[in-house]
N, C-alpha and C. Protein backbone atom coordinates (compact mmCIF):
# COMPACT_ATOMS: atom_id res chain seq x y z
N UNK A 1 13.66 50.95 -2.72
CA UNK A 1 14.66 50.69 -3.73
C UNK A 1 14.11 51.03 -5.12
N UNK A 2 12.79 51.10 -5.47
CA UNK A 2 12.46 50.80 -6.80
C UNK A 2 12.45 52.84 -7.07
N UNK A 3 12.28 53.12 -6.11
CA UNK A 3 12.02 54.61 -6.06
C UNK A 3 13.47 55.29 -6.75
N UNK A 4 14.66 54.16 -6.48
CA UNK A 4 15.63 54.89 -6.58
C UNK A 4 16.05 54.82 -8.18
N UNK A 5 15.07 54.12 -8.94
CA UNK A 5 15.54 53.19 -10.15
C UNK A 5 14.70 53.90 -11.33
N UNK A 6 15.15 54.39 -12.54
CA UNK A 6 14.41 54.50 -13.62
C UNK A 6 14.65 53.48 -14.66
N UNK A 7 13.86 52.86 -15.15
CA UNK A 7 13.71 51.53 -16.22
C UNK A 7 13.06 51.75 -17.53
N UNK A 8 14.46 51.53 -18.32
CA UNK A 8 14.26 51.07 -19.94
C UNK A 8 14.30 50.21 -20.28
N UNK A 9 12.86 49.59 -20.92
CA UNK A 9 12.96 48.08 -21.26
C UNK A 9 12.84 47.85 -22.52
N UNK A 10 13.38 46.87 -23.67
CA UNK A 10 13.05 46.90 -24.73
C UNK A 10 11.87 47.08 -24.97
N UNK A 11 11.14 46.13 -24.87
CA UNK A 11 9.60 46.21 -25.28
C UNK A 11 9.22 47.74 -24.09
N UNK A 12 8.80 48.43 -24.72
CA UNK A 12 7.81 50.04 -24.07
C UNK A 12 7.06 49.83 -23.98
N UNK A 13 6.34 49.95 -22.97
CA UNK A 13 4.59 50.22 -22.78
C UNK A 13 4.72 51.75 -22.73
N UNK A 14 3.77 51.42 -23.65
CA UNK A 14 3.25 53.00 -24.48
C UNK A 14 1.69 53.35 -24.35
N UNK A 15 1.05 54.10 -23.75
CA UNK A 15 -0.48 54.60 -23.54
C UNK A 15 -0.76 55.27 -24.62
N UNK A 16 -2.27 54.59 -24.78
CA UNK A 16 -3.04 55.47 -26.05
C UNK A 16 -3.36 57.24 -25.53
N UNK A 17 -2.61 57.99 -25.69
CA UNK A 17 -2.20 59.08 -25.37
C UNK A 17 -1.67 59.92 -26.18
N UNK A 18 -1.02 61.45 -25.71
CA UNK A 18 -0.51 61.80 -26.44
C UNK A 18 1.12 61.67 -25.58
N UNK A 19 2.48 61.86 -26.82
CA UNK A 19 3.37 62.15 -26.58
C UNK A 19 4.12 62.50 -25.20
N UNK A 20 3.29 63.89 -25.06
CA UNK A 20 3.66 64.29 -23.72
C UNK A 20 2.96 63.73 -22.51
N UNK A 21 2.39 63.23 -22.42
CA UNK A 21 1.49 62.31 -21.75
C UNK A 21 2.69 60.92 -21.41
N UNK A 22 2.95 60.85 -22.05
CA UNK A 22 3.56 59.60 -22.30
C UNK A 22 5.04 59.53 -21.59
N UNK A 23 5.78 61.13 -22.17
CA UNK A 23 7.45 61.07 -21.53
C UNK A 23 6.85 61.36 -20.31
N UNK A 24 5.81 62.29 -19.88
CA UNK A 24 5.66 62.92 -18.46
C UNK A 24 4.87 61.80 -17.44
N UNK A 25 4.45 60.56 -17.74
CA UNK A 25 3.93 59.56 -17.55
C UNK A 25 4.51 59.45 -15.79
N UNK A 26 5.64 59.17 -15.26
CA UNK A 26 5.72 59.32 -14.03
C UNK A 26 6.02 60.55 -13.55
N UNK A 27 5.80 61.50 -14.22
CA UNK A 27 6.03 62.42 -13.33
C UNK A 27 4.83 63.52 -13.94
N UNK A 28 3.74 63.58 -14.02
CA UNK A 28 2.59 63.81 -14.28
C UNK A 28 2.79 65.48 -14.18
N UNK A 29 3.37 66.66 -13.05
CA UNK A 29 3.45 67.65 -13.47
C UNK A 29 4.82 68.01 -14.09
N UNK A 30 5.31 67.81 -14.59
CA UNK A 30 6.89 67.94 -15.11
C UNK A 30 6.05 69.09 -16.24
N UNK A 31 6.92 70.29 -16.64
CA UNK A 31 6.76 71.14 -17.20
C UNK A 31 6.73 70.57 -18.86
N UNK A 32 6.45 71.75 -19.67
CA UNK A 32 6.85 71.44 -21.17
C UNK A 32 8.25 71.70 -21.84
N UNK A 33 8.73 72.76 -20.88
CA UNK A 33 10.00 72.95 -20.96
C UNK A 33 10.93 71.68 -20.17
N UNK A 34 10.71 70.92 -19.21
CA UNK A 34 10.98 69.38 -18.87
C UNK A 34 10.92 68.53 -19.97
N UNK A 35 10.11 68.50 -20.60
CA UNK A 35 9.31 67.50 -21.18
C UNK A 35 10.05 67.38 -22.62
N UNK A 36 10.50 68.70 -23.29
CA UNK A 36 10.83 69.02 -24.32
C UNK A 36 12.52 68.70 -23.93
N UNK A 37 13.11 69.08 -22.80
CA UNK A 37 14.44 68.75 -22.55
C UNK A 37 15.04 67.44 -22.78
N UNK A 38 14.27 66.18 -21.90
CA UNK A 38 14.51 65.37 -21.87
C UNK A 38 14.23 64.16 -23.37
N UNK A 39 13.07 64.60 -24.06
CA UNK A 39 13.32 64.83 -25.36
C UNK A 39 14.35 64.78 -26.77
N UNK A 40 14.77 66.25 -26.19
CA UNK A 40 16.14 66.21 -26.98
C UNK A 40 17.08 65.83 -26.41
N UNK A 41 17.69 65.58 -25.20
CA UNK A 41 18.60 64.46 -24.69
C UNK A 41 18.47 63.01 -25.52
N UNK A 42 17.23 62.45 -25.51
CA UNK A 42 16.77 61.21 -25.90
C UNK A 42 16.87 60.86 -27.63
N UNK A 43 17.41 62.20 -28.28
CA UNK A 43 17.08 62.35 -29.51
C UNK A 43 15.85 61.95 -30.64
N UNK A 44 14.70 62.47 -29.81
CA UNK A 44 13.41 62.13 -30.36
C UNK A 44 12.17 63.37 -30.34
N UNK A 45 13.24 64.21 -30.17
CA UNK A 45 12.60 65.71 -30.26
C UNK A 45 12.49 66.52 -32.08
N UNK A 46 13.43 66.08 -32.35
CA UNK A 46 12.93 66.37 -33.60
C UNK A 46 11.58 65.67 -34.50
N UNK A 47 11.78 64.17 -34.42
CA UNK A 47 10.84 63.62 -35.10
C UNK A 47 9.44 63.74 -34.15
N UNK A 48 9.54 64.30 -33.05
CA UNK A 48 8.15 64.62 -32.52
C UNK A 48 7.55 65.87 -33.10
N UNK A 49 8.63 67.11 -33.40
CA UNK A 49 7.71 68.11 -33.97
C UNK A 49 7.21 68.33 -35.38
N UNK A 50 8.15 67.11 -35.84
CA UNK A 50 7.32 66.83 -36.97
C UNK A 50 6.25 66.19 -37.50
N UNK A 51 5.56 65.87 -36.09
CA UNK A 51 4.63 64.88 -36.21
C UNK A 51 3.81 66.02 -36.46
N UNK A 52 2.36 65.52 -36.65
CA UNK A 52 1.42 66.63 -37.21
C UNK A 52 1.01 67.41 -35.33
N UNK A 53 0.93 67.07 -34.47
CA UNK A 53 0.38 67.55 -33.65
C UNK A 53 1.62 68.05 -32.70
N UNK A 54 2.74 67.57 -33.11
CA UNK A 54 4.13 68.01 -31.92
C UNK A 54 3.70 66.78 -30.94
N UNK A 55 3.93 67.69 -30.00
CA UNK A 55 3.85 66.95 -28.19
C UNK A 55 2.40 66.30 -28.19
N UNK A 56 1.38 66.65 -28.53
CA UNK A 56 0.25 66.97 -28.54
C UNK A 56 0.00 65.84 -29.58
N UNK A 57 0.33 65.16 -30.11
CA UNK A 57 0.49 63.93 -31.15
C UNK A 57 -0.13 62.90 -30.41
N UNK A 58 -1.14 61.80 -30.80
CA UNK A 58 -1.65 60.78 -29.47
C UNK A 58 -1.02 59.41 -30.60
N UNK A 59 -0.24 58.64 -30.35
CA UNK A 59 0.32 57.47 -30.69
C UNK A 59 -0.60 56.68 -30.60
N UNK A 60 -1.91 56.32 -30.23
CA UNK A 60 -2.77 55.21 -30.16
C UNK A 60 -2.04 53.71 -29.23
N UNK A 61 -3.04 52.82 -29.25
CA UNK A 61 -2.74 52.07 -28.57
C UNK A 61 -1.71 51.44 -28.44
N UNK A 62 -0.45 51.62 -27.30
CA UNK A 62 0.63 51.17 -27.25
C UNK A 62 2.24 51.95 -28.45
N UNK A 63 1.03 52.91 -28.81
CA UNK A 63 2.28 53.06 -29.50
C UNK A 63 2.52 53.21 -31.29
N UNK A 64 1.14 52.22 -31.50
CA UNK A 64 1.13 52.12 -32.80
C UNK A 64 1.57 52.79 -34.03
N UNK A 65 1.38 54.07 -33.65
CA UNK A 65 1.37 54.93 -34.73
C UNK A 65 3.03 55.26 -34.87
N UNK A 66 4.01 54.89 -34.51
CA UNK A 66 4.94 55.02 -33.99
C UNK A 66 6.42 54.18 -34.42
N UNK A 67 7.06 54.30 -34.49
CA UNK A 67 8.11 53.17 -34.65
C UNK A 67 8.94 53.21 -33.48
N UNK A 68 9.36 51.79 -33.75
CA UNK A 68 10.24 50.88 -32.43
C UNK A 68 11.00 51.80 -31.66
N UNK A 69 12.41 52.54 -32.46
CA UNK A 69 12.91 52.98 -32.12
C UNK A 69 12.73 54.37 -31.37
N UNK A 70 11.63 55.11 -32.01
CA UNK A 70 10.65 56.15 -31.23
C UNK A 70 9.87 55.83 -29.88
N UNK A 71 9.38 54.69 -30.02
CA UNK A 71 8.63 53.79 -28.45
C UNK A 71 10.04 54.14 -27.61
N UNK A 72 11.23 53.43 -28.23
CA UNK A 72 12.35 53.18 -27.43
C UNK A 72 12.80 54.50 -26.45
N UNK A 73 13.09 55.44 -27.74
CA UNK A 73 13.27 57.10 -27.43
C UNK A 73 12.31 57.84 -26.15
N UNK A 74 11.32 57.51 -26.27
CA UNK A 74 9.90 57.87 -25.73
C UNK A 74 10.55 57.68 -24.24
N UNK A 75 10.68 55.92 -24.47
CA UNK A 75 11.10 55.44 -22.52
C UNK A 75 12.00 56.11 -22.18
N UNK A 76 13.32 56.35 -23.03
CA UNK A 76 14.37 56.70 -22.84
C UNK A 76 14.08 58.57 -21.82
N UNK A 77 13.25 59.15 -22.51
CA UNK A 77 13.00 60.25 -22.13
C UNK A 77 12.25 60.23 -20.92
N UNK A 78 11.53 59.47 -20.70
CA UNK A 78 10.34 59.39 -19.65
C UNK A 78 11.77 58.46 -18.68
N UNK A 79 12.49 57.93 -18.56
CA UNK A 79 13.58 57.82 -17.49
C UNK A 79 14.54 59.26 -17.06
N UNK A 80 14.92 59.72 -18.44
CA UNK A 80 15.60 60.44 -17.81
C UNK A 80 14.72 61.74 -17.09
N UNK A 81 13.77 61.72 -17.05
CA UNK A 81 12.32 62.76 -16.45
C UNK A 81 12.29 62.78 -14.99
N UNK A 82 12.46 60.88 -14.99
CA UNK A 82 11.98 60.86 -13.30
C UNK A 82 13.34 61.30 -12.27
N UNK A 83 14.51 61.65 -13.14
CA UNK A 83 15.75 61.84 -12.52
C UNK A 83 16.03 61.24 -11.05
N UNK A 84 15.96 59.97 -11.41
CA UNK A 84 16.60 59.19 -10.26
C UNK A 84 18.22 58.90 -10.13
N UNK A 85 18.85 58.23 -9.26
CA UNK A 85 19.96 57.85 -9.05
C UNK A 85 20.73 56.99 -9.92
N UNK A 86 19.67 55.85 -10.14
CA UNK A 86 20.09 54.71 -10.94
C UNK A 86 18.85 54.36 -12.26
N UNK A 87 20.00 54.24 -13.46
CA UNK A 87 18.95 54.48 -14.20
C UNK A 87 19.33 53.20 -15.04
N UNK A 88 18.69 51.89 -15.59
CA UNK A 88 18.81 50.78 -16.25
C UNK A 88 18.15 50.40 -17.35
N UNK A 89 19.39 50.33 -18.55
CA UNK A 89 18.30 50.72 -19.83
C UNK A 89 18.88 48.96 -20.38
N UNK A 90 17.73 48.59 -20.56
CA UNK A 90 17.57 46.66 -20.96
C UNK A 90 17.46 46.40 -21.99
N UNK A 91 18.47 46.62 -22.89
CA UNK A 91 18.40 46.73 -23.65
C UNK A 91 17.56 47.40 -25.06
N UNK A 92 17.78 48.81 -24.30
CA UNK A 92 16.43 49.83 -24.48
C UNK A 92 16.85 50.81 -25.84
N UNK A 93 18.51 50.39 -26.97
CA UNK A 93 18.26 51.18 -27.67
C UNK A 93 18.41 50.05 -28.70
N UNK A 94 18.07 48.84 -28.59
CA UNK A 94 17.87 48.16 -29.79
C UNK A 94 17.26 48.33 -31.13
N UNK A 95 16.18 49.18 -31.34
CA UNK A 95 15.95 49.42 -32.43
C UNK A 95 15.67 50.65 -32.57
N UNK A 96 17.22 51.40 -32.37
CA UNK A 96 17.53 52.53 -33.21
C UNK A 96 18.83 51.99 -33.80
N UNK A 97 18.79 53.17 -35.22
CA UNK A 97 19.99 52.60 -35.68
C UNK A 97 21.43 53.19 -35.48
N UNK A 98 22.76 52.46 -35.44
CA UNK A 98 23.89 53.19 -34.48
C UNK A 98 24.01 54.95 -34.65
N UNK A 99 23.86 55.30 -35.67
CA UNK A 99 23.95 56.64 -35.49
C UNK A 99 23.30 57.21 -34.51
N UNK A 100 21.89 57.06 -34.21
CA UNK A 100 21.07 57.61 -33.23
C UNK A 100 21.03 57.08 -32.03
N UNK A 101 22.00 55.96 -31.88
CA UNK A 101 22.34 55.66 -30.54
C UNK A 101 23.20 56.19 -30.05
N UNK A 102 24.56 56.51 -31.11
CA UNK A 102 25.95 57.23 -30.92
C UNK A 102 25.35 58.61 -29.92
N UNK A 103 24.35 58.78 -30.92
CA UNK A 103 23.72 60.68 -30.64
C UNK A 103 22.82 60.65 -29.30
N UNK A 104 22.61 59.20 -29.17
CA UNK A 104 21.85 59.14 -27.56
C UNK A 104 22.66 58.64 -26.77
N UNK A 105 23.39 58.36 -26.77
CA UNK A 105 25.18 58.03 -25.71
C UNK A 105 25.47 59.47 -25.09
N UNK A 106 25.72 59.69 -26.13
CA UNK A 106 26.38 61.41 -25.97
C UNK A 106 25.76 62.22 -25.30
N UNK A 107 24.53 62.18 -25.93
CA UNK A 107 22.99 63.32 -24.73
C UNK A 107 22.77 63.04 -23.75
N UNK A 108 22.92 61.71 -23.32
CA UNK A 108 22.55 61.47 -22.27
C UNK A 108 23.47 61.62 -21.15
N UNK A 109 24.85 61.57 -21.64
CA UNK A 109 26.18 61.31 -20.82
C UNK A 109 26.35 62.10 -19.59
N UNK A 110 25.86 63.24 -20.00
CA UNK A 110 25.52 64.84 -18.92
C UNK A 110 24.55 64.66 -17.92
N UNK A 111 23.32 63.86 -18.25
CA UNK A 111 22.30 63.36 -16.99
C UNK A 111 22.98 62.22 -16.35
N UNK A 112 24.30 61.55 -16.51
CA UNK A 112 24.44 60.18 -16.22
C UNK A 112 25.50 60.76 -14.97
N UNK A 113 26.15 61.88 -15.20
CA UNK A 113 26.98 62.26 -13.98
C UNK A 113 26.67 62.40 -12.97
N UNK A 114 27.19 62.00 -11.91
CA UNK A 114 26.94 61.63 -10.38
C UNK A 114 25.97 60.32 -10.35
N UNK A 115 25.41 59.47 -11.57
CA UNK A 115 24.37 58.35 -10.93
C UNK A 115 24.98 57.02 -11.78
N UNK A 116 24.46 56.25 -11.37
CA UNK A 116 24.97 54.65 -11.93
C UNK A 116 23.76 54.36 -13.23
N UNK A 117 24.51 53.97 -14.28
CA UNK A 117 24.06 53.66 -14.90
C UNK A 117 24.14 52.19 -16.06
N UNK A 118 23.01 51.27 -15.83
CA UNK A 118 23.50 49.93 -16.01
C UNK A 118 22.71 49.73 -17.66
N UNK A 119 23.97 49.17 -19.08
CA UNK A 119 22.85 49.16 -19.94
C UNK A 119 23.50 47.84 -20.20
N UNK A 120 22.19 46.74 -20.48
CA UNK A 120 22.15 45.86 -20.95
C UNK A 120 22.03 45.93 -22.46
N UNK A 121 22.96 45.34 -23.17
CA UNK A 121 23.15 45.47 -24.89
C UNK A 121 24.04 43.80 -25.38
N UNK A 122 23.39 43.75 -26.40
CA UNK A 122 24.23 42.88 -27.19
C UNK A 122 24.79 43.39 -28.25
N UNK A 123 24.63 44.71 -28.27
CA UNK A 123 25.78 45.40 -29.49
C UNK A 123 26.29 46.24 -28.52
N UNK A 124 27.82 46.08 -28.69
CA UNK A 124 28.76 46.52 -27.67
C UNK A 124 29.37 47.98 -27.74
N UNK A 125 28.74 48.46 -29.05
CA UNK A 125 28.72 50.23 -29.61
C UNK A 125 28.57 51.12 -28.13
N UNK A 126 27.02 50.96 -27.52
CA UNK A 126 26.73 51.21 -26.51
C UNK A 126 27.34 52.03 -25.38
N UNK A 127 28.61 50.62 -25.67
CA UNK A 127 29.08 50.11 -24.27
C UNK A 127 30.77 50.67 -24.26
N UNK A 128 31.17 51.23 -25.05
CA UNK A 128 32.74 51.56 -25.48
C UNK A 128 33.28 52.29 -24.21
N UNK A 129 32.57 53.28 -24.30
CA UNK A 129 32.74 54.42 -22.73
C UNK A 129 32.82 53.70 -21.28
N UNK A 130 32.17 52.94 -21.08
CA UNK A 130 31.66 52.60 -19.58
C UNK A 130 32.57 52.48 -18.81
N UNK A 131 32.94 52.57 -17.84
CA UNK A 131 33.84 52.13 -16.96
C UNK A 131 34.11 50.80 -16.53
N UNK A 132 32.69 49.88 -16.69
CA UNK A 132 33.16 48.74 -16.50
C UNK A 132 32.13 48.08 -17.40
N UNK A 133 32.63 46.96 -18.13
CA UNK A 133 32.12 45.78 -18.94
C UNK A 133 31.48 44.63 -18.12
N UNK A 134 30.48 43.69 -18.43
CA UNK A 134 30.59 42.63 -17.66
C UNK A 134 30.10 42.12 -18.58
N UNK A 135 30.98 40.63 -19.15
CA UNK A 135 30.87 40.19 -20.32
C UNK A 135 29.85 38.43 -19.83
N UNK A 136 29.12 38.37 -20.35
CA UNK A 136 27.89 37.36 -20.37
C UNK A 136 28.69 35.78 -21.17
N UNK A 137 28.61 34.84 -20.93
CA UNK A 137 28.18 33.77 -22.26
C UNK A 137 27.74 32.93 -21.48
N UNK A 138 26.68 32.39 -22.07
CA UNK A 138 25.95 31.14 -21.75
C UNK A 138 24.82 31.57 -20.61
N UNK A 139 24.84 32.52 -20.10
CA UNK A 139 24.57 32.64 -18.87
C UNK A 139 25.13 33.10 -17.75
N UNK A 140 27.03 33.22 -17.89
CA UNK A 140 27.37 33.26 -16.96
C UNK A 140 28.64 34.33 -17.04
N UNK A 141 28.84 35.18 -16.12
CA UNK A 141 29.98 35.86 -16.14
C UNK A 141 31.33 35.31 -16.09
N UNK A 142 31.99 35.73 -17.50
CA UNK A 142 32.95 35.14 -17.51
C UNK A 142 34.57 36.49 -17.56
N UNK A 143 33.87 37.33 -17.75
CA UNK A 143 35.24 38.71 -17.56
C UNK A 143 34.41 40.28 -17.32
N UNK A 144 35.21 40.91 -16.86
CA UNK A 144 34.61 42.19 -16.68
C UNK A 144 35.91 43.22 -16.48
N UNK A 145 35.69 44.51 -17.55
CA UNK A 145 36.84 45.65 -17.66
C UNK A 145 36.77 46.34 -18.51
N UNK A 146 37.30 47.33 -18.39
CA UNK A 146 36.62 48.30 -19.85
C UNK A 146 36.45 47.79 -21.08
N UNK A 147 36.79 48.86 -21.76
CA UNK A 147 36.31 48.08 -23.23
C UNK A 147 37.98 47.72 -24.06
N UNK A 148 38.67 48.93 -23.65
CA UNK A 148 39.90 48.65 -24.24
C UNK A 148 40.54 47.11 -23.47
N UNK A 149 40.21 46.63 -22.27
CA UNK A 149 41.13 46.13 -21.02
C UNK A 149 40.03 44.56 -21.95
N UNK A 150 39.41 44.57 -22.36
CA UNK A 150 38.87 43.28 -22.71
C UNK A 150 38.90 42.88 -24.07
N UNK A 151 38.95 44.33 -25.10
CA UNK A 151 39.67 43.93 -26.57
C UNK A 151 40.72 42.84 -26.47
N UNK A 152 41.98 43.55 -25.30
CA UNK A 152 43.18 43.15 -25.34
C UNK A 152 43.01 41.40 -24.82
N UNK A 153 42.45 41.06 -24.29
CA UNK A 153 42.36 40.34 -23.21
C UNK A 153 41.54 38.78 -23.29
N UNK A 154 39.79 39.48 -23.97
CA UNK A 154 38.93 38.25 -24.09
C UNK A 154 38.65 38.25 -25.72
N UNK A 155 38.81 37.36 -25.82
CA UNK A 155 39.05 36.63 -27.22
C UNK A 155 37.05 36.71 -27.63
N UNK A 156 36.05 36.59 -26.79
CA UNK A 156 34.80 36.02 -27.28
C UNK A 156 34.74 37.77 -27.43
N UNK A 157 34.68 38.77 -26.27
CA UNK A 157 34.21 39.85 -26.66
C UNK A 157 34.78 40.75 -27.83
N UNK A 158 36.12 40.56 -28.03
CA UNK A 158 36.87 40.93 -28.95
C UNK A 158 36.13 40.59 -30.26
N UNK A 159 35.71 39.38 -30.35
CA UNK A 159 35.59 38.16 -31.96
C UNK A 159 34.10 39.42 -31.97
N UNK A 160 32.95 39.57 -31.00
CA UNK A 160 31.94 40.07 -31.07
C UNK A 160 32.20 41.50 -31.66
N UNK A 161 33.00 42.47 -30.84
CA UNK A 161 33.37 43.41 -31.41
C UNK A 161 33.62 43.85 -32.57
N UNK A 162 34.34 42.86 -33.29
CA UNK A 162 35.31 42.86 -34.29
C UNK A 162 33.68 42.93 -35.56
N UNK A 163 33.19 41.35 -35.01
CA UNK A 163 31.79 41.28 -36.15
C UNK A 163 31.22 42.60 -36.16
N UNK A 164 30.74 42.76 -34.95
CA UNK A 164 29.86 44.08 -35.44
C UNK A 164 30.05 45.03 -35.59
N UNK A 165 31.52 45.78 -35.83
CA UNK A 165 32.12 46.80 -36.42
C UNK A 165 31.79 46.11 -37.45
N UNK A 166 32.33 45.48 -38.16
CA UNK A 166 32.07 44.91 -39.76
C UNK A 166 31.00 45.33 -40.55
N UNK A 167 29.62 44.19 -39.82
CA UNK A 167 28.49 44.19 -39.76
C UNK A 167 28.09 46.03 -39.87
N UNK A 168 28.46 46.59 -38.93
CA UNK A 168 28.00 48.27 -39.14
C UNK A 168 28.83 49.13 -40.46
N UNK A 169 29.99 48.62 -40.71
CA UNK A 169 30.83 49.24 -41.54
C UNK A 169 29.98 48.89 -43.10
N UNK A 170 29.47 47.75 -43.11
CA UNK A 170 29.19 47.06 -44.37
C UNK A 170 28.04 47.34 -44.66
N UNK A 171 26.66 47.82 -43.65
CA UNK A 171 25.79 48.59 -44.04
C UNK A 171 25.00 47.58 -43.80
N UNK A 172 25.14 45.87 -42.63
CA UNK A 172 24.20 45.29 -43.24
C UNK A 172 23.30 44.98 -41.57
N UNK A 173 23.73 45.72 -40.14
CA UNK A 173 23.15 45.98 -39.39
C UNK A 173 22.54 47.14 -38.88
N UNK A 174 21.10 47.71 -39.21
CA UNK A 174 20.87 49.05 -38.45
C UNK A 174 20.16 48.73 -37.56
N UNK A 175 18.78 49.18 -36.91
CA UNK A 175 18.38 49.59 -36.16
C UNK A 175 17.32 47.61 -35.94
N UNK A 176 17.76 47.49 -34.37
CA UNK A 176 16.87 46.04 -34.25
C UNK A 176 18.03 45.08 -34.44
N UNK A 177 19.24 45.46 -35.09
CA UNK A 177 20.35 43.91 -35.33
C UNK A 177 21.00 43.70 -34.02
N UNK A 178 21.57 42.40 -34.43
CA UNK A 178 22.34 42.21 -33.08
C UNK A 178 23.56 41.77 -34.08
C-alpha cells in the first residue's frame, strides 16, 4: 500500500544535500530533464536557478538555507517524481503564499489525472476544484460536497470561506496563515 502513495507533509525533511538530490530523493536515477519537470510543475524551478548553484545548490541541514515554502515546493516535486497512484499532500502548501499555490493547483492538475488525490488544508483556496470536500469540526465529519454544493448548504464552511477570501483580499494572510 505505501508503494502506492506519495506524501506531502507540512513539516519536509530536507537532506543536507543538494537540490537535485533532494527532488530525486526516491527515485535516485530520475533524469535532469525529470528532475527539472517536476520542478516546474511544483513552481520552484525558477527560484532554484536562481540560486547561485541551480540544481546543484546544497540547502544544508534540513533545509536551512531555504525557505518554508521552497522546503514545501521541494516535497511537492519529489512526490510528483515518484509518480504514484495516490498522492497526499498534508497540508503541504501552507507556507506558500496564495498566488503560488493558485500556480501550484494548476501545474499540478495534469499529473493528478487518472490518480486520487487527497489534500489536507485549512485554507479552502486549495480546495475550490475538487470533486469532493470533506468538511472537519472538532474532530469530526460533519458534511462533504463540492465546494459550490457546501457554500450553498454549510453555514461553518461557508463563514470559513467567506473569512478567508477577506483575509486574502485585504492583504493580511500570505504564505503560513490560516
Amino acid at each position: 500500500m505505501r508503494s502506492a502513495i506519495a506524501y506531502v507533509p507540512q513539516d519536509v525533511v530536507l537532506f543536507s544535500d543538494t537540490i537535485a538530490f533532494n527532488i530525486a530523493f526516491g527515485r535516485p536515477e530520475a533524469s535532469a530533464d525529470d528532475i527539472e519537470r517536476v520542478a516546474r510543475a511544483a513552481a520552484i524551478h525558477d527560484d532554484i536557478v536562481a540560486m547561485p548553484q541551480g540544481y546543484e545548490t546544497r540547502i544544508g541541514e534540513r533545509g536551512i538555507k531555504i525557505s518554508g515554502g521552497q522546503r514545501q515546493r521541494i516535497a511537492i516535486a519529489r512526490a510528483l517524481l515518484l509518480d504514484r497512484p495516490i498522492i497526499l499532500i498534508d497540508d503541504g502548501l501552507s507556507a506558500v503564499d496564495m498566488e503560488t499555490e493558485h500556480a501550484i493547483i494548476r501545474s499540478i492538475a495534469s499529473y493528478l489525472e487518472g490518480r486520487t488525490c487527497i489534500i489536507v488544508s485549512h485554507r479552502i483556496a486549495p480546495l475550490v476544484d475538487a470533486n469532493e470536500i470533506v468538511v472537519m469540526e472538532k474532530g469530526r465529519v460533519t458534511d462533504r460536497g463540492s465546494h459550490v454544493e457546501l457554500i450553498e448548504r454549510n453555514d461553518f464552511y461557508s463563514s470559513i470561506y467567506r473569512h478567508q477570501t477577506n483575509w486574502y483580499a485585504q492583504g493580511v494572510v500570505t504564505g503560513g496563515g490560516r
